[in-house]
N, C-alpha and C. Protein backbone atom coordinates (compact mmCIF):
# COMPACT_ATOMS: atom_id res chain seq x y z
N UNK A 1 30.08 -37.56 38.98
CA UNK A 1 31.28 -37.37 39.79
C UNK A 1 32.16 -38.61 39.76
N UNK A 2 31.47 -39.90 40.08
CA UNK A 2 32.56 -41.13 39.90
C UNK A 2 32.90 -41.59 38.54
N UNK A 3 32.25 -41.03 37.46
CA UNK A 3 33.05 -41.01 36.27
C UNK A 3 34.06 -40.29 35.83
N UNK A 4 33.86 -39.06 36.62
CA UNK A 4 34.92 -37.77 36.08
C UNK A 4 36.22 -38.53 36.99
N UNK A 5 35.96 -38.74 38.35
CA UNK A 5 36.89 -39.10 39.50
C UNK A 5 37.96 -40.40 38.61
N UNK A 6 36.95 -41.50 37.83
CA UNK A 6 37.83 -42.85 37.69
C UNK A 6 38.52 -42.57 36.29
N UNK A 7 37.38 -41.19 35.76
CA UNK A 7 38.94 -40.92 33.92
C UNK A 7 39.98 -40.11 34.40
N UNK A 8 39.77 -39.57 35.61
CA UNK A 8 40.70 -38.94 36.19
C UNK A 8 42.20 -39.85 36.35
N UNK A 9 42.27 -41.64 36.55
CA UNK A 9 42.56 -42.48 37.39
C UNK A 9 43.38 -43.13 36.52
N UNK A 10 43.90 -42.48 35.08
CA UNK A 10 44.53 -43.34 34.78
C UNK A 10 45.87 -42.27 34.26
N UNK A 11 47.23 -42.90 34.33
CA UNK A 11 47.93 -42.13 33.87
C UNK A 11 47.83 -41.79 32.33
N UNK A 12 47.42 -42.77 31.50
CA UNK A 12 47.16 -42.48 30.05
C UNK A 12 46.66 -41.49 29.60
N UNK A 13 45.08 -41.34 30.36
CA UNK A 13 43.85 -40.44 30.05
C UNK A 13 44.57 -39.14 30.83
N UNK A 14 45.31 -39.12 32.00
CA UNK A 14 46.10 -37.69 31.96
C UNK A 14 46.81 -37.28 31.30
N UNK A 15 47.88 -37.62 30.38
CA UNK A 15 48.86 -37.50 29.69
C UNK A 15 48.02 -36.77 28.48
N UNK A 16 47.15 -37.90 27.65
CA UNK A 16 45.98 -37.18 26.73
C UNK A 16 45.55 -36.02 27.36
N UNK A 17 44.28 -36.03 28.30
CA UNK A 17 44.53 -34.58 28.90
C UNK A 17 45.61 -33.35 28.65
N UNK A 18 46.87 -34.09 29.47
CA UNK A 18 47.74 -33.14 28.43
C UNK A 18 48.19 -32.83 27.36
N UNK A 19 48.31 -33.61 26.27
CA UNK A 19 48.23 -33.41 24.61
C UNK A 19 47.19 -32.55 24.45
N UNK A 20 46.24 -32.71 25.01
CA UNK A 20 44.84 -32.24 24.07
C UNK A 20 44.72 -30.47 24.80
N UNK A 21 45.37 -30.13 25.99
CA UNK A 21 45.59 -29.38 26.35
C UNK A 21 46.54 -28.01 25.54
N UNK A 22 47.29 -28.92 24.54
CA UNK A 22 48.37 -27.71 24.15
C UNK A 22 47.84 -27.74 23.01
N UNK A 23 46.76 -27.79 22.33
CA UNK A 23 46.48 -28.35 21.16
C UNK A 23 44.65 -27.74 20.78
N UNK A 24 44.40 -27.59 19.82
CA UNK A 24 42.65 -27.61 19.52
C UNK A 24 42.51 -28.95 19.62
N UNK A 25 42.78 -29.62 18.47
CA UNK A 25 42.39 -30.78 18.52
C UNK A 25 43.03 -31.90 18.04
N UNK A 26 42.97 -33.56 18.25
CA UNK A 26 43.84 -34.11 17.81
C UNK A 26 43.41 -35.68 17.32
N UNK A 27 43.52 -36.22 16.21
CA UNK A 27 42.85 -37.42 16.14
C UNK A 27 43.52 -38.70 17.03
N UNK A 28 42.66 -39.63 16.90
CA UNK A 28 43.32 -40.50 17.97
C UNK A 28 44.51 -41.67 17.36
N UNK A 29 44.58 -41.40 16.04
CA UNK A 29 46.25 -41.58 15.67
C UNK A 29 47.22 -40.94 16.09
N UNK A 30 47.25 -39.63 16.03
CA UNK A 30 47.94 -38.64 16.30
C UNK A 30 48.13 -39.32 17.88
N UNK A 31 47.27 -39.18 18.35
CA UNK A 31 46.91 -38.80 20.46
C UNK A 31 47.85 -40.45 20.52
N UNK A 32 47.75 -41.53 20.07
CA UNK A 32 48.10 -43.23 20.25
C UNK A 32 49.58 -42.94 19.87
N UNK A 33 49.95 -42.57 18.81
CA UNK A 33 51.49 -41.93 18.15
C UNK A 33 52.26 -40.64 19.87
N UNK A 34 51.81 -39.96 20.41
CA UNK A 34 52.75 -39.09 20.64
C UNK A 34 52.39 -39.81 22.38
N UNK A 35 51.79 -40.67 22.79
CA UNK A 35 51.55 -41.32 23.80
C UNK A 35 52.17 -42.87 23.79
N UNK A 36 52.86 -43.20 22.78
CA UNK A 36 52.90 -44.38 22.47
C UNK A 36 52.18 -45.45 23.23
N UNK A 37 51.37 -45.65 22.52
CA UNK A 37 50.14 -46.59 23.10
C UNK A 37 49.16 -46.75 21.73
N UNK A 38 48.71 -48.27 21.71
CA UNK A 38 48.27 -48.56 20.37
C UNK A 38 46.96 -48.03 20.13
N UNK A 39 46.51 -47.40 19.06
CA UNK A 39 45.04 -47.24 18.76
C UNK A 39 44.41 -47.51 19.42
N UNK A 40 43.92 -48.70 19.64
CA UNK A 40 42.12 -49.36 20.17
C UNK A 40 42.50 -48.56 21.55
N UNK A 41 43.84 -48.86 22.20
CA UNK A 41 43.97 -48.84 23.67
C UNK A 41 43.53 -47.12 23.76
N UNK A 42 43.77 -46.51 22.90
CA UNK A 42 44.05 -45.32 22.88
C UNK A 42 42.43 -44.63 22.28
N UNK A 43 42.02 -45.72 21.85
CA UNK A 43 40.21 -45.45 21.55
C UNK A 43 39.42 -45.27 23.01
N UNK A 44 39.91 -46.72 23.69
CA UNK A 44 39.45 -46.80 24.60
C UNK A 44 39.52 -45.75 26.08
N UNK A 45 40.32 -45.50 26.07
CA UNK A 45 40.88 -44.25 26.76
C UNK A 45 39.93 -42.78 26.64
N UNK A 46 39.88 -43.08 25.23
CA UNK A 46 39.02 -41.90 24.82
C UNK A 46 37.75 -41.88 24.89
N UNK A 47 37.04 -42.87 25.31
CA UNK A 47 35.45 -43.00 25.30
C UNK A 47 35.22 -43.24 26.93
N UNK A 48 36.20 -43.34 27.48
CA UNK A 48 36.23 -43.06 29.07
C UNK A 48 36.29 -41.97 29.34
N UNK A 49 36.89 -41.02 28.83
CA UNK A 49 36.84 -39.63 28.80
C UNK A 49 35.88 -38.95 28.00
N UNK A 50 35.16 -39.36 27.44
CA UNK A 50 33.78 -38.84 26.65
C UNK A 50 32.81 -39.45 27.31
N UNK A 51 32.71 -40.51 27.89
CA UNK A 51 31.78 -40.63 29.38
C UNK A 51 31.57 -39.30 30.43
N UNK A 52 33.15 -39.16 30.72
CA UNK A 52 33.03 -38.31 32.03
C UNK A 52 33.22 -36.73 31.15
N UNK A 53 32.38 -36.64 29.68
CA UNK A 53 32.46 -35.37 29.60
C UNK A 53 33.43 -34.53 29.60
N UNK A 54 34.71 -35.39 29.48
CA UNK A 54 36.12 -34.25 29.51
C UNK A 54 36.34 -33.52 28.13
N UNK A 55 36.15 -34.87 27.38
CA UNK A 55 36.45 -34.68 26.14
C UNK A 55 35.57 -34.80 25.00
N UNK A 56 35.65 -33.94 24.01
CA UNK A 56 34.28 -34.05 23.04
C UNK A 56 35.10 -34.60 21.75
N UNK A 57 33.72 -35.06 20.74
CA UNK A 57 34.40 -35.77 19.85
C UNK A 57 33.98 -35.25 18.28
N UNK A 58 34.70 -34.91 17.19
CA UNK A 58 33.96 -34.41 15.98
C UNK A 58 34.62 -35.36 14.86
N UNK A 59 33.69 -35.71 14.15
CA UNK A 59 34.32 -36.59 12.89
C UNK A 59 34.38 -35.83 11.72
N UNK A 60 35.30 -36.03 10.98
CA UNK A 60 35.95 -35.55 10.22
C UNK A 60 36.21 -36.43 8.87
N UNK A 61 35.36 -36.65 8.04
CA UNK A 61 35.31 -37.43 7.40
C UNK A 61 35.26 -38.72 7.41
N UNK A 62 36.51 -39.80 7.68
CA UNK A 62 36.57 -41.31 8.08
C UNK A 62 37.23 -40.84 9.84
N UNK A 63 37.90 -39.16 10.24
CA UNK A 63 38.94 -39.27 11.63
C UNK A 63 37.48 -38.71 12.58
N UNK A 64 38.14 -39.34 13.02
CA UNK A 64 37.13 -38.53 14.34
C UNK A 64 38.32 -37.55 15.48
N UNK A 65 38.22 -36.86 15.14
CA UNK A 65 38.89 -35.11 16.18
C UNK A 65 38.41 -35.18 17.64
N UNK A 66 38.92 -35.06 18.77
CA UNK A 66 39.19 -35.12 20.24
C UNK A 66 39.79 -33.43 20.35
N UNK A 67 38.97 -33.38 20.90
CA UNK A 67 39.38 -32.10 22.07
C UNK A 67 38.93 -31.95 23.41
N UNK A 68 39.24 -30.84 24.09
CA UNK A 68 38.74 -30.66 25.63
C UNK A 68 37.63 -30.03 25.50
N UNK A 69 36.83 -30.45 26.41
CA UNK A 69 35.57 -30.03 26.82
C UNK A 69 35.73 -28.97 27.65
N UNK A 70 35.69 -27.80 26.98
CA UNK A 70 36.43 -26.78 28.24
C UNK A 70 35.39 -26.08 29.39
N UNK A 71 33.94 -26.53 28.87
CA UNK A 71 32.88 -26.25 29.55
C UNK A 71 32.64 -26.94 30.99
N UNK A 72 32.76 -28.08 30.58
CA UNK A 72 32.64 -29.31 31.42
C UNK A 72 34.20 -29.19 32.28
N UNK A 73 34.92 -28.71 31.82
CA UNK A 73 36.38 -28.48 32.69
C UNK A 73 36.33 -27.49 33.68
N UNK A 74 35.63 -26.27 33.15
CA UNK A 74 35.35 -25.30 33.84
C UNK A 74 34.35 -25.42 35.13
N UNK A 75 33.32 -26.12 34.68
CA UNK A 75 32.47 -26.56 35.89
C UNK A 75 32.69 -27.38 36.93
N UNK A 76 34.00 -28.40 36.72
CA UNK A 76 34.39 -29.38 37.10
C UNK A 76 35.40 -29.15 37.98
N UNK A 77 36.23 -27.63 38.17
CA UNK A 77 37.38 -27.14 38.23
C UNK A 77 37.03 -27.46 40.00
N UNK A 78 35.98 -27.28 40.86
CA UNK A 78 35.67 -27.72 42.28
C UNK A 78 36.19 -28.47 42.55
N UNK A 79 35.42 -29.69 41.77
CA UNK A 79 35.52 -30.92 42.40
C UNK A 79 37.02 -31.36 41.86
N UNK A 80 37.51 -31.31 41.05
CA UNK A 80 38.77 -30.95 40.56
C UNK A 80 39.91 -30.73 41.98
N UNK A 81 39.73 -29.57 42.44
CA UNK A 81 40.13 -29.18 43.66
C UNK A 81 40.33 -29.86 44.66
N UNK A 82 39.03 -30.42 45.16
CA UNK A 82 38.18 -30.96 45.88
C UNK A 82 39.74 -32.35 45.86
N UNK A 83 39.44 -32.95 44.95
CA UNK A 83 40.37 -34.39 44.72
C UNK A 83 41.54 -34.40 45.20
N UNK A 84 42.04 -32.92 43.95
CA UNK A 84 43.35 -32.94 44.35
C UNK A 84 44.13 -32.70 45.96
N UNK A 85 42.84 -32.20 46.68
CA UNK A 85 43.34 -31.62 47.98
C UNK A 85 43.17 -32.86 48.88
N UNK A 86 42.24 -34.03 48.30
CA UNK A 86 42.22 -34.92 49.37
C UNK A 86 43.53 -35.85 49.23
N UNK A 87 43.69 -35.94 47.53
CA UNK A 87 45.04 -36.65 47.71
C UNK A 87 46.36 -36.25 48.49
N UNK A 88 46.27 -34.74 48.49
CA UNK A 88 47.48 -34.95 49.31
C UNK A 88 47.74 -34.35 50.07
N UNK A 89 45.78 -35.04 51.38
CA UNK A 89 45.70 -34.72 52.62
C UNK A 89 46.28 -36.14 52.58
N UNK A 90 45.91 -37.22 52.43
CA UNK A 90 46.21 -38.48 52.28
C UNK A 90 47.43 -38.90 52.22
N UNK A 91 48.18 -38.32 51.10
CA UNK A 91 49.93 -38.58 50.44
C UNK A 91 49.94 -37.81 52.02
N UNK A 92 49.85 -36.46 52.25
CA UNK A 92 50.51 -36.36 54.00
C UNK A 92 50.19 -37.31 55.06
N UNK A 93 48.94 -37.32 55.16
CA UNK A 93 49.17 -38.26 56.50
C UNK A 93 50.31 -39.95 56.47
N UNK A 94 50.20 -40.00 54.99
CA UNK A 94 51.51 -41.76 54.51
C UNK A 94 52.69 -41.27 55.29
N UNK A 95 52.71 -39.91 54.73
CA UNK A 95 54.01 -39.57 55.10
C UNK A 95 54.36 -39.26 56.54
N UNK A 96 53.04 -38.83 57.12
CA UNK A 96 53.61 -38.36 58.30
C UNK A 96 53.62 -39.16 59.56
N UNK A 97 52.42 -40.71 58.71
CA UNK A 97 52.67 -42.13 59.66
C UNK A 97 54.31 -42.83 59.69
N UNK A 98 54.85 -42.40 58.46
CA UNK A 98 56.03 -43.37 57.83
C UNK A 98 56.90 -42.50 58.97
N UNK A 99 56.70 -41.19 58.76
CA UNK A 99 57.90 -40.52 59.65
C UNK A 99 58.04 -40.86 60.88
N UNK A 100 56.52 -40.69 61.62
CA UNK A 100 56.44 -41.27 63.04
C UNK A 100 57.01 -42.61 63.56
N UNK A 101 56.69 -43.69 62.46
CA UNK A 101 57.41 -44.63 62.49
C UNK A 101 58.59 -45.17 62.38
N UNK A 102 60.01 -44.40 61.54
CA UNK A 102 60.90 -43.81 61.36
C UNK A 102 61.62 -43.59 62.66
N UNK A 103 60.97 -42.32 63.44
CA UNK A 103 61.38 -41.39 64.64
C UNK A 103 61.33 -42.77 65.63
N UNK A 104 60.14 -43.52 65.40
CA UNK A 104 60.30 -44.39 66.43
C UNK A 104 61.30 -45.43 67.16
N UNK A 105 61.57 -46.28 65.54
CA UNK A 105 62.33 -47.07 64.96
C UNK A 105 64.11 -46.80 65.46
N UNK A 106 64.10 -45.28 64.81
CA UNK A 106 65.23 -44.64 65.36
C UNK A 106 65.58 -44.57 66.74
N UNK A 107 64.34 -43.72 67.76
CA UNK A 107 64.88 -43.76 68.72
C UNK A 107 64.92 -45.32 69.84
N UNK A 108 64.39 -46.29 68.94
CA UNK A 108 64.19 -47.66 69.79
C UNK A 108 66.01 -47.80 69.60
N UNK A 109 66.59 -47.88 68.21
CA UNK A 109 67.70 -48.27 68.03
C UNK A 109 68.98 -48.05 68.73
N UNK A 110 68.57 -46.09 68.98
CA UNK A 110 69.49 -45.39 69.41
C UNK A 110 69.33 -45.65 70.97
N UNK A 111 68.23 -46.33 71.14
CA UNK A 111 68.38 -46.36 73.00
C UNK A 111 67.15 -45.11 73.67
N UNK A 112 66.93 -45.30 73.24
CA UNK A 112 65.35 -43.34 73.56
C UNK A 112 64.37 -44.50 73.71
């Protein structure tokens, strides 16, 4: 779970996520090229996500091929949920401290 949670955590490894999403499969030239982001960085990215099982890996002579783990996506789709709903129980309550504070602010100014 705290591996899937921290490849979850980067905007890079989502973006890949999404490449690899519209796609079978894609080498990690290709994935470093349409992400602009250099190779290694873009290696590295990818073996964080083959930690947390997102993504599987097939070599291909000298390339090694990246795709989604759609098994491991499927099983994952909960806790998946699970995340996304805490973030933005969280992103609400920022917001709904900032507002309170706001309303406050306001009515100190206005004389309330």
């Amino acid at each position: 779970m705290r591996s899937f949670a921290r490849a979850l955590g980067s905007r890079t490894r989502l973006r890949a996520i999404g490449e690899l999403s519209e796609t079978t499969e894609l080498d990690v030239s290709e994935l470093s090229r349409r992400l602009n982001v250099s190779q290694p960085l873009m290696s590295w990215h990818l073996r964080r996500l083959r930690r947390a099982g997102l993504v599987r890996a097939r070599r291909e002579g000298r390339h090694v091929r990246y795709a989604l783990d759609l098994a491991t996506l499927r099983k994952r789709q909960e806790t998946l949920a699970e995340l996304i709903q805490t973030f933005l129980s969280q992103n609400h309550s920022i917001h709904s401290n900032r507002n309170r504070s706001t309303v406050k602010e306001t009515s100190n100014v206005v004389g309330g």
